[in-house]
PDB file of N, CA and C in Angstrom:
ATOM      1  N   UNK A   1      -6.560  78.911 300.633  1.00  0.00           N
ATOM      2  CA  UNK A   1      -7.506  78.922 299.532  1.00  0.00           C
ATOM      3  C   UNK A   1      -7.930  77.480 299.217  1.00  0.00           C
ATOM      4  N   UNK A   2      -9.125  77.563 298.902  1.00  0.00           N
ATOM      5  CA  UNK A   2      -9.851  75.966 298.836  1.00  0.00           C
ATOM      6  C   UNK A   2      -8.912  75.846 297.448  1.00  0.00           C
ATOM      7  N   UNK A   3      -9.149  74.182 297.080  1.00  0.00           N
ATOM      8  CA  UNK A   3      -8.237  73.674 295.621  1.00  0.00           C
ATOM      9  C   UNK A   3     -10.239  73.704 294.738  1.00  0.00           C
ATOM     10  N   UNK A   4      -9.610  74.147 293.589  1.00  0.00           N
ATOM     11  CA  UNK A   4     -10.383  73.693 292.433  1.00  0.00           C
ATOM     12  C   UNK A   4     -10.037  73.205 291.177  1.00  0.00           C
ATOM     13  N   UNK A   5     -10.642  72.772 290.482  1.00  0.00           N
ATOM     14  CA  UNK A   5     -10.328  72.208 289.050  1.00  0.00           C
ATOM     15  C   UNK A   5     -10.132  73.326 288.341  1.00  0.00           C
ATOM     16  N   UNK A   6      -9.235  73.148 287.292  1.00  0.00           N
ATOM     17  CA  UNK A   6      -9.621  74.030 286.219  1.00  0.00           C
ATOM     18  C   UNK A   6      -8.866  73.125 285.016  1.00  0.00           C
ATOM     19  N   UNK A   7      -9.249  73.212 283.548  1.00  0.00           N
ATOM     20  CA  UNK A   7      -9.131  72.386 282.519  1.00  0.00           C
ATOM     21  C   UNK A   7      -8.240  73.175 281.866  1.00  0.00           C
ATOM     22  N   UNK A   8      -7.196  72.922 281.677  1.00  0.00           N
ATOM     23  CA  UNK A   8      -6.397  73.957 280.783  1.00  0.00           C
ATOM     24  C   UNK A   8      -6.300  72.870 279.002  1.00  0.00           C
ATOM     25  N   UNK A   9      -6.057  73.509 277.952  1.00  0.00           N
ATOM     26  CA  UNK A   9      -4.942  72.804 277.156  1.00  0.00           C
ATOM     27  C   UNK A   9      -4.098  72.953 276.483  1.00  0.00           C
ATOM     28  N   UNK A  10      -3.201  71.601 276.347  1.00  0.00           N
ATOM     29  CA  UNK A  10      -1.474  71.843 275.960  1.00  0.00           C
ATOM     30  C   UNK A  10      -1.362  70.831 275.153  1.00  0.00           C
ATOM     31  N   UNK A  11      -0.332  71.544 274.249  1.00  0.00           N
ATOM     32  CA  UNK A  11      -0.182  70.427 272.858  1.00  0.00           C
ATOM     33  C   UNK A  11      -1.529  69.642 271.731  1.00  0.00           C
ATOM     34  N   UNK A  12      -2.886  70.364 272.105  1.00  0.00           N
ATOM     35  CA  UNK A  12      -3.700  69.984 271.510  1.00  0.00           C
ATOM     36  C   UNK A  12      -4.728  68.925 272.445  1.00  0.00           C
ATOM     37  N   UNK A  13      -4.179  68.719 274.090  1.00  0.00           N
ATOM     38  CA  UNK A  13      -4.898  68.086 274.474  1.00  0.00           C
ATOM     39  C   UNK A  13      -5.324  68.804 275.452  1.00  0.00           C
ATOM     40  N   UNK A  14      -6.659  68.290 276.425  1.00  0.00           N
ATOM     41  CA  UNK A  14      -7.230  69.060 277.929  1.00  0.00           C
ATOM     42  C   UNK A  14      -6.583  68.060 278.981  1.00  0.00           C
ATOM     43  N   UNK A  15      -6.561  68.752 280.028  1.00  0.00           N
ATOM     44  CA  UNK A  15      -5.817  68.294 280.963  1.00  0.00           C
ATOM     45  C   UNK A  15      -6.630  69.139 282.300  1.00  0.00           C
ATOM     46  N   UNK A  16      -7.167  67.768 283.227  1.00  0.00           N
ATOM     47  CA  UNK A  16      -7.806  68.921 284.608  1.00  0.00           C
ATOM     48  C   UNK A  16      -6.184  68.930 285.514  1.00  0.00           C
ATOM     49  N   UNK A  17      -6.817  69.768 285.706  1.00  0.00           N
ATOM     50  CA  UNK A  17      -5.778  70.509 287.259  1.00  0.00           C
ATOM     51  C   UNK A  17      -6.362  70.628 288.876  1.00  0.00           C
ATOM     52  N   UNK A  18      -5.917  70.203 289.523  1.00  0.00           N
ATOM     53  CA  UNK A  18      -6.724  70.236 290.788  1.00  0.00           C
ATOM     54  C   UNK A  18      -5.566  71.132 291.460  1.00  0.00           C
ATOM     55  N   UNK A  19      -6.046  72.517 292.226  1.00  0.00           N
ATOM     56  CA  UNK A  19      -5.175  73.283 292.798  1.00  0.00           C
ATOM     57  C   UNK A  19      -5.403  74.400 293.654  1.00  0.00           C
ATOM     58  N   UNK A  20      -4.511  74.780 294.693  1.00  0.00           N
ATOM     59  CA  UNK A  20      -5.361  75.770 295.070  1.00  0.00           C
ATOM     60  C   UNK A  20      -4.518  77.448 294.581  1.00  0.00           C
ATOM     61  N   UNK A  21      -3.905  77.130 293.186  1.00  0.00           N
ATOM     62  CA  UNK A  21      -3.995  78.334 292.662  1.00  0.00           C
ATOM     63  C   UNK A  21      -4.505  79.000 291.725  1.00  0.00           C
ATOM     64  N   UNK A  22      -5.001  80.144 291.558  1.00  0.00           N
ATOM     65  CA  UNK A  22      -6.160  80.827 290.749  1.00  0.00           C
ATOM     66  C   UNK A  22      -6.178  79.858 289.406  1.00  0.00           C
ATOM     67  N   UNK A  23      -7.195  80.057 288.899  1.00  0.00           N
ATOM     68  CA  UNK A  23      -7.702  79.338 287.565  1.00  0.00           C
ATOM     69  C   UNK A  23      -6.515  80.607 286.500  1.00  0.00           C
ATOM     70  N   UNK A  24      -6.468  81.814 286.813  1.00  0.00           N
ATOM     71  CA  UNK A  24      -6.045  82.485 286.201  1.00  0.00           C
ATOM     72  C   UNK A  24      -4.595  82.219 285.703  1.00  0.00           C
ATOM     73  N   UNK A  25      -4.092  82.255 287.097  1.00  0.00           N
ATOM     74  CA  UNK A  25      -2.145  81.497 287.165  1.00  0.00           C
ATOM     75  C   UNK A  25      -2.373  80.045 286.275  1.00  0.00           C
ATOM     76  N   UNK A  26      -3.536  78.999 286.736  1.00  0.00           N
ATOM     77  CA  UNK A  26      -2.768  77.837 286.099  1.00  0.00           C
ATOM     78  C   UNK A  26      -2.966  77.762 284.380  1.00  0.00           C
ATOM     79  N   UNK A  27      -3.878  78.844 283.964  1.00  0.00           N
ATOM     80  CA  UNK A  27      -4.028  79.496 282.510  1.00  0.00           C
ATOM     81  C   UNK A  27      -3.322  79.930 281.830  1.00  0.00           C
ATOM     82  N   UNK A  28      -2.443  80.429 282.864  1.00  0.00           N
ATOM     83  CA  UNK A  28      -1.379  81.056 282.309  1.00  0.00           C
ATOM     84  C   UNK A  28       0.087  80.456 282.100  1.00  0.00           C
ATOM     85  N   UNK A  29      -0.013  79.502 283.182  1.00  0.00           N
ATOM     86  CA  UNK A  29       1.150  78.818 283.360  1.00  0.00           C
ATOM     87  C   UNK A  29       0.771  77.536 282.119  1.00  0.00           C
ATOM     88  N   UNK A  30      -0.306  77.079 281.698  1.00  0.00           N
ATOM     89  CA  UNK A  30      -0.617  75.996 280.521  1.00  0.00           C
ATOM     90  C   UNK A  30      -0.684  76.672 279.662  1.00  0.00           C
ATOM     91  N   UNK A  31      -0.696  77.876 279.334  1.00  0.00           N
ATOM     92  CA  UNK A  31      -0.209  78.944 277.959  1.00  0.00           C
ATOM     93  C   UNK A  31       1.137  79.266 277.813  1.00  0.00           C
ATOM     94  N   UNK A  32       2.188  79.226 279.046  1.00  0.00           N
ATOM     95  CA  UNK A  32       3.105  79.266 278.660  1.00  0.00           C
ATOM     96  C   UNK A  32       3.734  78.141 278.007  1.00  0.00           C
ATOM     97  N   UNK A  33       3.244  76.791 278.534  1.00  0.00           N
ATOM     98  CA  UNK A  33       3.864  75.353 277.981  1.00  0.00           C
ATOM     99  C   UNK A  33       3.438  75.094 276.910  1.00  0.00           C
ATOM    100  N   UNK A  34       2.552  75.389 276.734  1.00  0.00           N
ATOM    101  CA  UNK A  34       1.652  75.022 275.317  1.00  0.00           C
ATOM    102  C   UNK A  34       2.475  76.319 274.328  1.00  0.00           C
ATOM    103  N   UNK A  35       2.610  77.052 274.410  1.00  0.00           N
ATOM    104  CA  UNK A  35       3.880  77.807 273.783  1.00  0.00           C
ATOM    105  C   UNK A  35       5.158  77.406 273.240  1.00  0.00           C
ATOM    106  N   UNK A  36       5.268  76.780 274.490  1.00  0.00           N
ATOM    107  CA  UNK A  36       7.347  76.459 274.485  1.00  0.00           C
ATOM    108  C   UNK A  36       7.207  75.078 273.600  1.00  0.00           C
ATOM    109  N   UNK A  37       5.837  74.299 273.737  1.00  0.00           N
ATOM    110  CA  UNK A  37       5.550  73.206 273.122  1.00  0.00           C
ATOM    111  C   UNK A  37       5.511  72.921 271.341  1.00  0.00           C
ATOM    112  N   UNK A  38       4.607  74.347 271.045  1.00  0.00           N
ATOM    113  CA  UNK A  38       4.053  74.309 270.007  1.00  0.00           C
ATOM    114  C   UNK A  38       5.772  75.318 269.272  1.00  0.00           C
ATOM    115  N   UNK A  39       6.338  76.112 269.536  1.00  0.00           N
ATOM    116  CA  UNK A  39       7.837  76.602 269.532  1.00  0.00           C
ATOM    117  C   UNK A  39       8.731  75.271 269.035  1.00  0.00           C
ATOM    118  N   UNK A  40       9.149  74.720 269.926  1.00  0.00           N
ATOM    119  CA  UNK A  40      10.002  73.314 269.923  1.00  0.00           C
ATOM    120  C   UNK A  40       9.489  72.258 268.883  1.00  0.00           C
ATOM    121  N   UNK A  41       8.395  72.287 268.480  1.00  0.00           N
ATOM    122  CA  UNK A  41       7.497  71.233 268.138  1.00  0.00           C
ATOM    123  C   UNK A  41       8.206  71.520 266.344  1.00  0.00           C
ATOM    124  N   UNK A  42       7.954  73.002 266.146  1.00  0.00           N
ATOM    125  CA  UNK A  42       8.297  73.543 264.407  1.00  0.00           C
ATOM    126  C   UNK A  42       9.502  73.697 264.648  1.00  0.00           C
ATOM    127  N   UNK A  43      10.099  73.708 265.355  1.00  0.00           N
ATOM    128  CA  UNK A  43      11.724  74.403 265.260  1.00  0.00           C
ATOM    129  C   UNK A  43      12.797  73.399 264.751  1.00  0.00           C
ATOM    130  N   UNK A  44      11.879  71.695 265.649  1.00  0.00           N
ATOM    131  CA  UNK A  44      12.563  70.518 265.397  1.00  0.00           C
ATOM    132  C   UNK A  44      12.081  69.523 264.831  1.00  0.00           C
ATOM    133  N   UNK A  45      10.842  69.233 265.083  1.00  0.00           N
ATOM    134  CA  UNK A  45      10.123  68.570 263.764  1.00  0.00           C
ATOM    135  C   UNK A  45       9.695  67.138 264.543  1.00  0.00           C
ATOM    136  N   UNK A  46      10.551  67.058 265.811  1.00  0.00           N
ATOM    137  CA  UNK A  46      10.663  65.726 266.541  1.00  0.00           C
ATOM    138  C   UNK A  46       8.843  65.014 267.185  1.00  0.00           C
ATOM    139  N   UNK A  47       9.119  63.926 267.512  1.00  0.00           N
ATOM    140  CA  UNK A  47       8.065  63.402 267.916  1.00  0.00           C
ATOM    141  C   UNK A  47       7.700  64.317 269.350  1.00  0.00           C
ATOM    142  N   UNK A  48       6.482  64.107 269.594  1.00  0.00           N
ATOM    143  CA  UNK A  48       5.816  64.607 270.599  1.00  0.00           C
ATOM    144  C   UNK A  48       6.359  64.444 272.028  1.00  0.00           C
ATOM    145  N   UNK A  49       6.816  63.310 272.315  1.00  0.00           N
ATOM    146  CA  UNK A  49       7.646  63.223 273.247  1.00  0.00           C
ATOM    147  C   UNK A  49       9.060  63.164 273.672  1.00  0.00           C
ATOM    148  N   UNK A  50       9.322  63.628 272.670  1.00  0.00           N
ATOM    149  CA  UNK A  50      11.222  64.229 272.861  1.00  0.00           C
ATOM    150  C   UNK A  50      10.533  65.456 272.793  1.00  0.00           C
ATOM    151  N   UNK A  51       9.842  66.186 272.399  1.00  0.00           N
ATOM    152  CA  UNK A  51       9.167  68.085 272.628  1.00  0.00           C
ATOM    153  C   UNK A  51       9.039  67.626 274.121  1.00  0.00           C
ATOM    154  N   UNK A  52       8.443  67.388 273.965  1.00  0.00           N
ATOM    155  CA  UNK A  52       7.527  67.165 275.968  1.00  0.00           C
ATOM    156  C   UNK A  52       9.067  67.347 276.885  1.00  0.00           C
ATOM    157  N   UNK A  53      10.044  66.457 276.696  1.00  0.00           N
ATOM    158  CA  UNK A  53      11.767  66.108 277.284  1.00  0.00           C
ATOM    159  C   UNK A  53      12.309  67.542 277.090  1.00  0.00           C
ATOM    160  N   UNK A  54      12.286  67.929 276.306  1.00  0.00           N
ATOM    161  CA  UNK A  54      13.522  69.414 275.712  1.00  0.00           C
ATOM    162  C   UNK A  54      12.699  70.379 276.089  1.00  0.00           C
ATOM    163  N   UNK A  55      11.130  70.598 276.512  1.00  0.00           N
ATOM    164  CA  UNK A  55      10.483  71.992 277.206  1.00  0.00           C
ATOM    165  C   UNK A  55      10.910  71.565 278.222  1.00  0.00           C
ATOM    166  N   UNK A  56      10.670  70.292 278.954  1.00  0.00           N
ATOM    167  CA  UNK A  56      11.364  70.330 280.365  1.00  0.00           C
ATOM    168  C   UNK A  56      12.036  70.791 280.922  1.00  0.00           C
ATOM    169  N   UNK A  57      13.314  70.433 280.059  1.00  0.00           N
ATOM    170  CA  UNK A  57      14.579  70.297 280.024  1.00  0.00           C
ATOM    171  C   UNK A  57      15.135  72.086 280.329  1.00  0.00           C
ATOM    172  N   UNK A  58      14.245  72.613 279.368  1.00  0.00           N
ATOM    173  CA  UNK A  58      14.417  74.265 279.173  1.00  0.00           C
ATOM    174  C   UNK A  58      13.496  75.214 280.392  1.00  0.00           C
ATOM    175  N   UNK A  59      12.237  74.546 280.293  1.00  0.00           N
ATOM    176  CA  UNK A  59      11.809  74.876 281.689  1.00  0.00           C
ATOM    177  C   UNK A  59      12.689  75.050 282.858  1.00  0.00           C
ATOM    178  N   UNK A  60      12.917  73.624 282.917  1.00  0.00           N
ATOM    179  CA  UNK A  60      13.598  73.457 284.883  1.00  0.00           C
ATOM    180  C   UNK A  60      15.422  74.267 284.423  1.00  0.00           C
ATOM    181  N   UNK A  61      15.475  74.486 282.818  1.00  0.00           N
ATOM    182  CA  UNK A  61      16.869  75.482 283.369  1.00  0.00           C
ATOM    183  C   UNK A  61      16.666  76.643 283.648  1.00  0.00           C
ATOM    184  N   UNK A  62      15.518  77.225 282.972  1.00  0.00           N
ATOM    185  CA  UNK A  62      15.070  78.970 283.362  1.00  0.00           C
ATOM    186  C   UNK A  62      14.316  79.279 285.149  1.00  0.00           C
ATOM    187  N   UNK A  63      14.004  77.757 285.808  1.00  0.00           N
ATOM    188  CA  UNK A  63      13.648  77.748 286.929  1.00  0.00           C
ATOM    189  C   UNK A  63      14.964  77.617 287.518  1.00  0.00           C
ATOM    190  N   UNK A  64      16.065  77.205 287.514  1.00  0.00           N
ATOM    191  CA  UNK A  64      17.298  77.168 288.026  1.00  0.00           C
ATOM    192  C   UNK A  64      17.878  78.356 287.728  1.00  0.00           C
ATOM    193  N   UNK A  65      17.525  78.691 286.945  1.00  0.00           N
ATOM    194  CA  UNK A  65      18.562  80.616 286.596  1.00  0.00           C
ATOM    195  C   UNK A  65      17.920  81.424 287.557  1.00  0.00           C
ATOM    196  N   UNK A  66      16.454  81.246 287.845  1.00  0.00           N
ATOM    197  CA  UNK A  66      15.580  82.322 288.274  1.00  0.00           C
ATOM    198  C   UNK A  66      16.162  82.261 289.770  1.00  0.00           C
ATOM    199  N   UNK A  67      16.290  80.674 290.614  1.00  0.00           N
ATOM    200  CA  UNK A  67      16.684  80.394 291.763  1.00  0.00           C
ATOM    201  C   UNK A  67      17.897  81.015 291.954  1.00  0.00           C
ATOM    202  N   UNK A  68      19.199  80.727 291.387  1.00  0.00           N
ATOM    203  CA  UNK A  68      20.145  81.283 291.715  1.00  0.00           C
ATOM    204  C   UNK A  68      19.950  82.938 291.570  1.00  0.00           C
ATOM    205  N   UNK A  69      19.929  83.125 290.572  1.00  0.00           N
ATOM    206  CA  UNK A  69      19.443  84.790 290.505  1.00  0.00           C
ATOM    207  C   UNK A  69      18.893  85.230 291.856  1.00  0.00           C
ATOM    208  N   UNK A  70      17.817  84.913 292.490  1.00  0.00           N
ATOM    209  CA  UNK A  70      17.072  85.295 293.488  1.00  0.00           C
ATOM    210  C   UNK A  70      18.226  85.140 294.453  1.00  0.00           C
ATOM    211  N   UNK A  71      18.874  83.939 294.633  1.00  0.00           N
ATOM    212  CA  UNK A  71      19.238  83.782 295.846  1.00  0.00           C
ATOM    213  C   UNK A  71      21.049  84.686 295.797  1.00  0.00           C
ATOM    214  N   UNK A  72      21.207  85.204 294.271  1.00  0.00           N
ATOM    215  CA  UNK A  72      21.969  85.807 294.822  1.00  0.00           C
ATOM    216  C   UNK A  72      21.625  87.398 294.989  1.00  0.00           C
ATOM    217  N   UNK A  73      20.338  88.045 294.291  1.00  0.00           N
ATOM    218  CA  UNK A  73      20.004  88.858 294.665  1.00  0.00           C
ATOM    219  C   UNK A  73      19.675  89.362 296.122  1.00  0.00           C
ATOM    220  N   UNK A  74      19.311  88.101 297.365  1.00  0.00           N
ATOM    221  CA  UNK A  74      19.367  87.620 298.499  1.00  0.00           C
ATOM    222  C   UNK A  74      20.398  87.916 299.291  1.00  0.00           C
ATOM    223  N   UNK A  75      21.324  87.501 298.705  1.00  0.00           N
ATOM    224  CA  UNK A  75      22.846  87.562 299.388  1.00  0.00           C
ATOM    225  C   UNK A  75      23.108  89.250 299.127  1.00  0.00           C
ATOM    226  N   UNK A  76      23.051  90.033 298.066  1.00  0.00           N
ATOM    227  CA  UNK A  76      23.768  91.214 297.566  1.00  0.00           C
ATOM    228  C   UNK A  76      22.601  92.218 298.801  1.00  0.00           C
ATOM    229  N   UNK A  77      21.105  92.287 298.579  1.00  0.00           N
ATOM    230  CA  UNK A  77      20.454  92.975 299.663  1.00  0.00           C
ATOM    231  C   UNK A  77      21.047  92.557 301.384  1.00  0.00           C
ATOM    232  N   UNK A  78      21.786  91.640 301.549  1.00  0.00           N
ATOM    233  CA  UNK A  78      22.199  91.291 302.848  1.00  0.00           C
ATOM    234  C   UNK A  78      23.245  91.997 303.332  1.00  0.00           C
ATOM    235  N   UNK A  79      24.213  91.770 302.103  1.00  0.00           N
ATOM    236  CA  UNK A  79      25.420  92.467 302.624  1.00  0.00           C
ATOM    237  C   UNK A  79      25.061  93.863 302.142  1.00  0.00           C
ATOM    238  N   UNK A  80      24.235  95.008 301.450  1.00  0.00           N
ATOM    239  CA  UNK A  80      23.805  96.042 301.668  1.00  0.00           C
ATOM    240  C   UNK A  80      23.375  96.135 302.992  1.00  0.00           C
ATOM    241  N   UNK A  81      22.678  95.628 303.568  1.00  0.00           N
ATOM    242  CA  UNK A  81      21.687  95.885 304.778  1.00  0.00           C
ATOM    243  C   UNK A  81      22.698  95.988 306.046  1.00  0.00           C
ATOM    244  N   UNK A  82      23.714  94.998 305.841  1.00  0.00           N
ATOM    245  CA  UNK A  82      24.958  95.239 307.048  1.00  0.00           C
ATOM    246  C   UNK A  82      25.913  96.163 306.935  1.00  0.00           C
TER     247      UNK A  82
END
């Protein structure tokens, strides 16, 4: 798939994206951050960039749960299959 722009925004600002996944996904994926952003932002009161650090932070752990999860869902269909 060719890459295109698409402008999403997060935390109150626009931001282009150059990509070659749907305008739709990266809409969705800058609605989810702009979520976890605007969440974190009232919950703690902190400056803008300790929010920006702690969605990260919470991001890349729910991307690490999802990995192991998969990969042991991976392993459990394997030893079914043998």
């Amino acid at each position: 798939m060719e890459k295109q722009k698409v402008t999403v925004r997060v935390a109150g600002k626009e931001y282009t994206l150059v990509s070659s996944d749907s305008p739709e996904h990266l809409n969705r994926v800058a609605a989810y951050v702009d979520r976890q952003m605007t969440e974190t932002s009232f919950a703690t009161r902190l400056p803008a960039a300790n929010v920006a650090v702690l969605v990260s932070l919470n991001i890349a752990d729910e991307l690490m749960k999802a990995h192991d999860e998969n990969a042991r869902l991976r392993r459990e269909l394997k030893e079914i299959r043998n």
